[in-house]
Protein backbone atom coordinates (compact mmCIF):
# COMPACT_ATOMS: atom_id res chain seq x y z
CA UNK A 1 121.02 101.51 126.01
CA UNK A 2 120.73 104.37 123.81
CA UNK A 3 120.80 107.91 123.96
CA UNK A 4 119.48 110.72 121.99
CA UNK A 5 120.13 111.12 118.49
CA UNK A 6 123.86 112.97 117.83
CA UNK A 7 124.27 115.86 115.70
CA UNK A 8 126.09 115.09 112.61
CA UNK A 9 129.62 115.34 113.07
CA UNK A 10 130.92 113.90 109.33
CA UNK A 11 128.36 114.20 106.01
CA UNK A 12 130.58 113.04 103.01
CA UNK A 13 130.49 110.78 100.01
CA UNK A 14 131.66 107.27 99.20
CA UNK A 15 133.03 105.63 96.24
CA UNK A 16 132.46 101.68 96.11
CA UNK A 17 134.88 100.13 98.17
CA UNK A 18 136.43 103.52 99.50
CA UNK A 19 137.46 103.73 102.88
CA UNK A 20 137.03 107.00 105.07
CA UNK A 21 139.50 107.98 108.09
CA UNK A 22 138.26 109.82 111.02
CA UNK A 23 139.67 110.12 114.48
CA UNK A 24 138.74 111.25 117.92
CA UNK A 25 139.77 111.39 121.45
CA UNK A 26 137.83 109.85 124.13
CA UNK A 27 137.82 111.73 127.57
CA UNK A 28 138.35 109.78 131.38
CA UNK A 29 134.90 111.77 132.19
CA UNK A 30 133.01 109.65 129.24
CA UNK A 31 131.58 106.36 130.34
CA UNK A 32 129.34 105.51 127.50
CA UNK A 33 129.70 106.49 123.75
CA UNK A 34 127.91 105.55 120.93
CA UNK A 35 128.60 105.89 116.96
CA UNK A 36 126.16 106.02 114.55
CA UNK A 37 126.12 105.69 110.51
CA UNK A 38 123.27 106.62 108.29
CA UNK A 39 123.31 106.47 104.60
CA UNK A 40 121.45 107.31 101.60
CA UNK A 41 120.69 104.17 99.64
CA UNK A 42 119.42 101.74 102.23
CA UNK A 43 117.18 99.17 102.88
CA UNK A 44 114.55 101.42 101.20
CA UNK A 45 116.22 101.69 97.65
CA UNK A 46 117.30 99.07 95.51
CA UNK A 47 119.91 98.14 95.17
CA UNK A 48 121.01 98.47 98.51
CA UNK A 49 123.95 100.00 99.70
CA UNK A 50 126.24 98.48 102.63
CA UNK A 51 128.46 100.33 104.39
CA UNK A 52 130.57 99.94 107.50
CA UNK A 53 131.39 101.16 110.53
CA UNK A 54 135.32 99.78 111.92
CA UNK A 55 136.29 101.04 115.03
CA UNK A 56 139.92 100.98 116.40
CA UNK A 57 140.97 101.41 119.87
CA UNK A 58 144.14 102.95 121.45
CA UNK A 59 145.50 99.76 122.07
CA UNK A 60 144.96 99.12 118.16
CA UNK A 61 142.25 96.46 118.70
CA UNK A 62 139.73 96.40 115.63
CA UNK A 63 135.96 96.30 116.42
CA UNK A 64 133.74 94.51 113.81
CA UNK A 65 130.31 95.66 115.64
CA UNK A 66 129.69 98.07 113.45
CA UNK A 67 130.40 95.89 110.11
CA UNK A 68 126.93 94.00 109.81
CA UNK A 69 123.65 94.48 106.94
CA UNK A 70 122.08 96.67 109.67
CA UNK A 71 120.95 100.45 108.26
CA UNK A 72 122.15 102.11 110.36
CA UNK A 73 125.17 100.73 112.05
CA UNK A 74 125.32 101.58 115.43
CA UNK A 75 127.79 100.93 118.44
CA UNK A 76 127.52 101.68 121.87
CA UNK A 77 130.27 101.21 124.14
CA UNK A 78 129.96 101.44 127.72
CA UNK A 79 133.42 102.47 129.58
CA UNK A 80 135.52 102.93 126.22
CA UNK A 81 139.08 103.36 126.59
CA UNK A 82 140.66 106.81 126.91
CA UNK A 83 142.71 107.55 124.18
CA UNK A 84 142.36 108.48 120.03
CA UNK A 85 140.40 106.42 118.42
CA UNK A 86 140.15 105.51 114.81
CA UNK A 87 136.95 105.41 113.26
CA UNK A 88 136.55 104.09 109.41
CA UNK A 89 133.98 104.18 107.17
CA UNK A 90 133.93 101.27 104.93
CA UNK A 91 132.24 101.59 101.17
CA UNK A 92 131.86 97.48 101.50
CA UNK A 93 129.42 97.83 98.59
CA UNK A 94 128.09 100.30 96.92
CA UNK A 95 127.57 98.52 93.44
CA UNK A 96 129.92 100.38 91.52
CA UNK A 97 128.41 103.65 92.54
CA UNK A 98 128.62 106.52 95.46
CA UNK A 99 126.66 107.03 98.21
CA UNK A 100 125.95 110.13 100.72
CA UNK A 101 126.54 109.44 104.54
CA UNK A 102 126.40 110.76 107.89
CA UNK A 103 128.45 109.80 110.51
CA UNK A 104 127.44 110.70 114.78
CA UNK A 105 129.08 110.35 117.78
CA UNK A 106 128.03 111.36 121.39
CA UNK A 107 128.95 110.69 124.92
CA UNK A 108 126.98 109.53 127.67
CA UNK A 109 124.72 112.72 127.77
CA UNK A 110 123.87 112.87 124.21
CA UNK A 111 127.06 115.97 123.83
CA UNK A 112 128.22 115.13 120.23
CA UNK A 113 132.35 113.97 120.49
CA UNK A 114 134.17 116.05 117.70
CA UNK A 115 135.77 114.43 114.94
CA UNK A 116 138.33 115.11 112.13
CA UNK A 117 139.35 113.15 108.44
CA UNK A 118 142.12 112.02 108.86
């Protein structure tokens, strides 16, 4: 499933192996949200860039969907759990550099979910 594309909620920059906090709080009324992560030096540069996407639950439950080689990482999770979530972005490798990204989220209508650096 996918929806249309979010407005950018988080545009920031990345040092090798930095990590990025963000939070947000999911709603009873959403059923479906998805998270997105675009970056600048992708599969179309060389040497490519990999960042990460780490989502944490209310409970405190890590997801790993988001941590893979795709460009971008997306997750989509039908019936999320109400609550404030934790969202990182992960400068897994960057090659001793920095790297521009953009970071979306949206709720089952495409309505971007606010988020603030934590």
């Amino acid at each position: 499933k996918t929806i249309p594309l979010a407005l950018r909620i988080a545009n920031n920059r990345l040092q090798d192996k930095q990590l990025h906090h963000y939070s947000l709080t999911i709603e009873a009324t959403m059923t479906f949200v998805q998270f997105s992560l675009y970056w600048q030096q992708n599969w179309a540069y060389f040497p490519t860039h990999d960042l990460d996407l780490v989502l944490v639950n209310p409970d405190g439950e890590v997801l790993l969907d988001g941590a893979t080689l795709a460009s971008p990482e997306i997750v989509s999770i039908e019936n999320p759990m109400v609550g404030e979530w934790t969202l990182i972005v992960d400068g897994f490798q960057l090659h001793d550099m920095q790297d521009q990204y953009e970071l979306r989220s949206s709720d089952q209508s495409g309505a971007p979910i606010n988020i603030t650096l934590q």
